[in-house]
N, C-alpha and C. Protein backbone atom coordinates (compact mmCIF):
# COMPACT_ATOMS: atom_id res chain seq x y z
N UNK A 1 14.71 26.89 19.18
CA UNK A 1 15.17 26.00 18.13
C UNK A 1 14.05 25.84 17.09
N UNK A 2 14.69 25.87 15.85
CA UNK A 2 13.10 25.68 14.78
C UNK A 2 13.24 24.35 14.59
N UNK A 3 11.93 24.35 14.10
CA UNK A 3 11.19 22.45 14.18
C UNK A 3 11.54 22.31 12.20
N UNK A 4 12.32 21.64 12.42
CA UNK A 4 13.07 20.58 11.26
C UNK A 4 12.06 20.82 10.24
N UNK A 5 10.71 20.33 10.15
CA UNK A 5 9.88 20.30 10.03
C UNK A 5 9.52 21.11 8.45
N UNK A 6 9.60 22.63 9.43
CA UNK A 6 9.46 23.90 8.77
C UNK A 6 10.98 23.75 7.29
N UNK A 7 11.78 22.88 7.50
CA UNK A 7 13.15 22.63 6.50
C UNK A 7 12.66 22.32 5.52
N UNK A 8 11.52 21.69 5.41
CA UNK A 8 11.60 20.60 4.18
C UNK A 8 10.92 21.03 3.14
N UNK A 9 11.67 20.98 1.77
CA UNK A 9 11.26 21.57 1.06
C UNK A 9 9.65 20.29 0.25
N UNK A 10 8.44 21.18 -0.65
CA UNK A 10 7.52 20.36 -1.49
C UNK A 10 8.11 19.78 -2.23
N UNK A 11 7.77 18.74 -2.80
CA UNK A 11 7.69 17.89 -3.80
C UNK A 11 6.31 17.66 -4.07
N UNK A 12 6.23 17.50 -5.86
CA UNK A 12 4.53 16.84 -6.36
C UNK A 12 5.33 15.49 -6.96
N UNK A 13 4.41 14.55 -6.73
CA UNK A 13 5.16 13.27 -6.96
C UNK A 13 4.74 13.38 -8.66
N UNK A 14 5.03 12.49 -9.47
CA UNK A 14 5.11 12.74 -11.24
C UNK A 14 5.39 10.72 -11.65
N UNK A 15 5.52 10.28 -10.71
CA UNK A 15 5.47 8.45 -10.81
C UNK A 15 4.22 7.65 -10.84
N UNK A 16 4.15 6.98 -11.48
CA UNK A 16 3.23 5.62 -11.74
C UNK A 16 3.71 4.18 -11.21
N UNK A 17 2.66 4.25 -10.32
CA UNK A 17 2.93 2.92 -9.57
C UNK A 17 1.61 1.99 -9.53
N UNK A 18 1.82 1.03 -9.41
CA UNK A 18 0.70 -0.23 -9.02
C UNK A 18 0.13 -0.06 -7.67
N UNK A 19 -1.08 -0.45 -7.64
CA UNK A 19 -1.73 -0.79 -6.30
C UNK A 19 -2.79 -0.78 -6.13
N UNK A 20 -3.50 -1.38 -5.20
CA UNK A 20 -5.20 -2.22 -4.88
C UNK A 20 -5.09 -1.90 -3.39
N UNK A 21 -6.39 -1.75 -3.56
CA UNK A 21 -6.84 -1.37 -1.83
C UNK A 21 -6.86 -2.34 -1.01
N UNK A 22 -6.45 -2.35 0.44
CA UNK A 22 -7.07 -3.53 1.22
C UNK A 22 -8.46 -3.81 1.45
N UNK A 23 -8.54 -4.98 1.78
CA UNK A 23 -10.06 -4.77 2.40
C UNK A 23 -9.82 -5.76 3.95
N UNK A 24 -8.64 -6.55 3.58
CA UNK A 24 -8.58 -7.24 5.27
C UNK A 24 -7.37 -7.42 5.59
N UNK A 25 -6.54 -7.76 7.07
CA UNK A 25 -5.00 -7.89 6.56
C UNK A 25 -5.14 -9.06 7.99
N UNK A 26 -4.24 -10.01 7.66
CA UNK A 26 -4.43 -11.29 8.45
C UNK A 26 -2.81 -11.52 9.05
N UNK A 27 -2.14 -10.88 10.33
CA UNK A 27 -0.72 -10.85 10.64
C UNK A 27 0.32 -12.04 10.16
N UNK A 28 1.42 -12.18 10.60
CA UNK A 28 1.73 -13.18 10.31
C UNK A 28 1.30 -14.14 11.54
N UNK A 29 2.10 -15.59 11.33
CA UNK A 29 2.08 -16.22 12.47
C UNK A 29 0.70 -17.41 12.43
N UNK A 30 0.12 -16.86 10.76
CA UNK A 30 -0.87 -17.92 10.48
C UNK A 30 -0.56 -19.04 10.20
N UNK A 31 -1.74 -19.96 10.42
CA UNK A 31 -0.94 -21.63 9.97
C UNK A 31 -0.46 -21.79 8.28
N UNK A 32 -0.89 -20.85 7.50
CA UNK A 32 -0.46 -21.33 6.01
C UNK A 32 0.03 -20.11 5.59
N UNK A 33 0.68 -20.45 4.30
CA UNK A 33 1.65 -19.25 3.98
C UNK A 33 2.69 -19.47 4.27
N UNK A 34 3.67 -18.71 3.66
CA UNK A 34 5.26 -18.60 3.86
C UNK A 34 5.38 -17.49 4.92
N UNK A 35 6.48 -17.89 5.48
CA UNK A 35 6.59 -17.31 7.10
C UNK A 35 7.15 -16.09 7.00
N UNK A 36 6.68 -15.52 7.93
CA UNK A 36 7.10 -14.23 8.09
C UNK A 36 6.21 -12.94 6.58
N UNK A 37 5.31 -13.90 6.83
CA UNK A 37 4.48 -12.78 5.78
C UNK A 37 3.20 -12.70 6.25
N UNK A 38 2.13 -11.22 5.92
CA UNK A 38 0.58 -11.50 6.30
C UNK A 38 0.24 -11.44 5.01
N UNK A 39 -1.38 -12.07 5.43
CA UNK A 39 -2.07 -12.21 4.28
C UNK A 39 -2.55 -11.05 4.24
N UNK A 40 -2.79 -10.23 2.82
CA UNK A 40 -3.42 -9.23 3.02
C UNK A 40 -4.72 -9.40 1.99
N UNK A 41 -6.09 -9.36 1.61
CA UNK A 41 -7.15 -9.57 0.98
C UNK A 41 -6.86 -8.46 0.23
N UNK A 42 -7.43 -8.03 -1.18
CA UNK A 42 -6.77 -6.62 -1.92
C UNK A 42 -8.42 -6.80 -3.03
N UNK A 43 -8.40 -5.45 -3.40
CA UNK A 43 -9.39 -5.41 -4.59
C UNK A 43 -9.07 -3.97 -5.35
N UNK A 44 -9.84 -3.64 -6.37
CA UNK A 44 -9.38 -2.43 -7.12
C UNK A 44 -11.14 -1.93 -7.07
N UNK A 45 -10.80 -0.54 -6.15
CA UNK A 45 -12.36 0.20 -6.24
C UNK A 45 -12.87 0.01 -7.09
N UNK A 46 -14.20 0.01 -7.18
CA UNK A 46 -15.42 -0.49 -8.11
C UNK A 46 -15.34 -1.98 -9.03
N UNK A 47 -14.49 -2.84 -8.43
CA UNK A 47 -14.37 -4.17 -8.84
C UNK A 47 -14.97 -4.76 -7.91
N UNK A 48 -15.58 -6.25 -8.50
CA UNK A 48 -15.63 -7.38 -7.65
C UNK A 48 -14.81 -8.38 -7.19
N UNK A 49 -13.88 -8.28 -7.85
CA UNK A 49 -13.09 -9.48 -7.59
C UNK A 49 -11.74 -8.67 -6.65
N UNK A 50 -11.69 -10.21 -5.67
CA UNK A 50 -11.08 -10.18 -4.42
C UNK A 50 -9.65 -10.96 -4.63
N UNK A 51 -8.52 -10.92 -4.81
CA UNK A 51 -7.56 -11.22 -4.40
C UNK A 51 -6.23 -11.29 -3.49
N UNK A 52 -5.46 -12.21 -3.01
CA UNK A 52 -4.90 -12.18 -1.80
C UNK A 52 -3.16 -12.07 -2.25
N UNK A 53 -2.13 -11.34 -1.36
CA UNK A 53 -1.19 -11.43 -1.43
C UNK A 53 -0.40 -11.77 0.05
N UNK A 54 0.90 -12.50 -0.14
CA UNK A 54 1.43 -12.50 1.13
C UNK A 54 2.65 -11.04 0.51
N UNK A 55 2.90 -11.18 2.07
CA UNK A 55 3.41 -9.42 1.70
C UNK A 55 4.56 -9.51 3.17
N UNK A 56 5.58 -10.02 2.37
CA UNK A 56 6.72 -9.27 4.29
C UNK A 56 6.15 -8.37 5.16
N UNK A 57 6.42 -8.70 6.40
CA UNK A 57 6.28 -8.09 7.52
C UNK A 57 7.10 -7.13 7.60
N UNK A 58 8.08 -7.24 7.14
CA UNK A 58 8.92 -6.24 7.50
C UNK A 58 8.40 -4.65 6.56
N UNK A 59 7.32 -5.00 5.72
CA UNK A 59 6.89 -3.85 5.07
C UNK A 59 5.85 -2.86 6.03
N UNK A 60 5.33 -3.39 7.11
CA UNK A 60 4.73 -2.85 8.05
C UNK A 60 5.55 -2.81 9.09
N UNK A 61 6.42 -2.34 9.47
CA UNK A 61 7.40 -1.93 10.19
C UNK A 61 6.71 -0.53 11.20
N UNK A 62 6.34 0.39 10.03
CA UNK A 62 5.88 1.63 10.64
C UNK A 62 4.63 1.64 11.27
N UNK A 63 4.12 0.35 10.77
CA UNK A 63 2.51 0.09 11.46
C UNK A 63 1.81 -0.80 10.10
N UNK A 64 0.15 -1.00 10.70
CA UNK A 64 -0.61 -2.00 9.65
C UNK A 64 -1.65 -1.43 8.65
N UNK A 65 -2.13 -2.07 7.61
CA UNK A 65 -2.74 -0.53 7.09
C UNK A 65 -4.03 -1.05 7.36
N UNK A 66 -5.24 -0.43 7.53
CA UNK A 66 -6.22 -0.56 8.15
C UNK A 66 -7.10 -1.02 6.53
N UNK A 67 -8.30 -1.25 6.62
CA UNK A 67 -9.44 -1.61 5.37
C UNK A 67 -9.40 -0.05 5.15
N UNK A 68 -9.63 -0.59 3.70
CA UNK A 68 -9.57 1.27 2.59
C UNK A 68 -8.28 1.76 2.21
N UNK A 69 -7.04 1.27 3.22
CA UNK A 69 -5.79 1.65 2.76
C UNK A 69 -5.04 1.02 1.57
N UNK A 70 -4.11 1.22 0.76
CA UNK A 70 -3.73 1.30 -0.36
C UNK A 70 -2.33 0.68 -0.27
N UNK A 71 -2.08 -0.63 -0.85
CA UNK A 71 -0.58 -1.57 -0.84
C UNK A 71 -0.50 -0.37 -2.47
N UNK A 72 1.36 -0.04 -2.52
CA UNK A 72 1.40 0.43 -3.53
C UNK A 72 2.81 -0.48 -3.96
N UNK A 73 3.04 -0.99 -5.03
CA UNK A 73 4.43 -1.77 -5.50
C UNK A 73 4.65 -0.65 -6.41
N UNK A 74 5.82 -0.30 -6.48
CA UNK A 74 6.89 0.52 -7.07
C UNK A 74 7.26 -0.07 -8.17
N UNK A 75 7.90 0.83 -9.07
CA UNK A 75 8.62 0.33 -10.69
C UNK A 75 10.16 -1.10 -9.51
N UNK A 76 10.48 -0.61 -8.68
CA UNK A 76 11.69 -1.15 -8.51
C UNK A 76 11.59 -2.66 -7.55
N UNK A 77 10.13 -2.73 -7.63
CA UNK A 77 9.60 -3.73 -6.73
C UNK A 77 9.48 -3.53 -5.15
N UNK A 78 9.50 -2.58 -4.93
CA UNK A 78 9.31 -2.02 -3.43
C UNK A 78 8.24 -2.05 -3.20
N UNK A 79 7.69 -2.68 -2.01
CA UNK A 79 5.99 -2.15 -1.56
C UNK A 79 6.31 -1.51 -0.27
N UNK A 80 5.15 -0.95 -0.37
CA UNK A 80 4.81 -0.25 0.82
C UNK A 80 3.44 0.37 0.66
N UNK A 81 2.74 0.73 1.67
CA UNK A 81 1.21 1.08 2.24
C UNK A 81 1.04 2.63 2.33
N UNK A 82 0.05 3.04 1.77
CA UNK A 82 -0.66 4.33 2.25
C UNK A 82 -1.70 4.18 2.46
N UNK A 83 -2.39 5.46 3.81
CA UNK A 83 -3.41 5.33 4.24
C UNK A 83 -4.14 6.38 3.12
N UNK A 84 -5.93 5.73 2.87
CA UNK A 84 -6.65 5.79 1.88
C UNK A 84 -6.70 7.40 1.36
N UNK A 85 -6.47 8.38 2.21
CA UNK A 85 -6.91 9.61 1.52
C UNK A 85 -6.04 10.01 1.32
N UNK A 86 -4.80 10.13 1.61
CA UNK A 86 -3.45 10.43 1.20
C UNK A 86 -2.91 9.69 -0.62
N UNK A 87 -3.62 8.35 -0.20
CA UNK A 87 -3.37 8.04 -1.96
C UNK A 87 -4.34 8.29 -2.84
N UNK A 88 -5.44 8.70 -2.62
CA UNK A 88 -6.24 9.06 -3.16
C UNK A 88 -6.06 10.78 -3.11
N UNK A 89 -5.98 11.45 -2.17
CA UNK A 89 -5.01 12.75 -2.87
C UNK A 89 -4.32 12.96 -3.69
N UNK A 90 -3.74 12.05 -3.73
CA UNK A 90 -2.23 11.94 -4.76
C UNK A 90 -1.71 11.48 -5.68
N UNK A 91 -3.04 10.61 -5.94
CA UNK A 91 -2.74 9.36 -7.05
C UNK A 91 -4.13 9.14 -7.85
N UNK A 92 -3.82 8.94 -9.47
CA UNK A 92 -5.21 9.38 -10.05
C UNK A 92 -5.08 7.92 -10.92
N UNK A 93 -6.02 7.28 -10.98
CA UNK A 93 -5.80 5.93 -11.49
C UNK A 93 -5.62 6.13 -13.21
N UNK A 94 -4.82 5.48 -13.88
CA UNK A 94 -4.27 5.45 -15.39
C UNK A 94 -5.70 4.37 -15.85
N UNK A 95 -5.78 4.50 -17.00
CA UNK A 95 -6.49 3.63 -17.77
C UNK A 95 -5.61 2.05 -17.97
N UNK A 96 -5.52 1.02 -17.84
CA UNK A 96 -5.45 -0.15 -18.37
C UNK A 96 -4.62 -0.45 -19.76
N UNK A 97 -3.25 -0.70 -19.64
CA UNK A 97 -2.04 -0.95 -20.57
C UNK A 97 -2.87 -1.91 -21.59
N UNK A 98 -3.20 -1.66 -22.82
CA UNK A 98 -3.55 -2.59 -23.61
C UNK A 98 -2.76 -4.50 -23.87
């Protein structure tokens, strides 16, 4: 039997999306915050400044993203996580919308 696998055809992705790296991720189940969300700590490489988002659980479904990994929000408001060298393969940061 051939492995599915070998089916799938490339794609180069051609989209612009938002997103900041983690640097800590805090599960849910903490005393503050709206429920059913973790805290995740976020920054943008070569910045100083640290900011926090709560972020559904249900967006880590497939697993948690470790420090260095990459929250990405979509044009359609979708988030979801990649691990750091995969978005950094793939994704080249835009200059700053005036």
């Amino acid at each position: 039997m051939s492995d599915w696998k070998d089916k799938l055809a490339a794609y180069q992705s051609h989209k612009v999306v938002r997103a900041a790296q983690v640097l800590d991720v805090e599960p849910a189940g903490r005393a503050e915050g709206p429920p059913g969300t973790a805290l995740l700590r976020l920054t943008q490489p070569g910045m100083n400044e640290v900011f926090e988002a709560d972020i559904d659980v249900g967006t880590f479904a497939r697993g948690w993203p470790s420090p260095g990994d990459y929250i990405i929000l979509y044009r359609d408001d979708y988030i979801s996580w990649s691990p750091r060298t995969e978005f950094e393969d793939g994704y080249t940061r835009t200059p700053p919308s005036p």
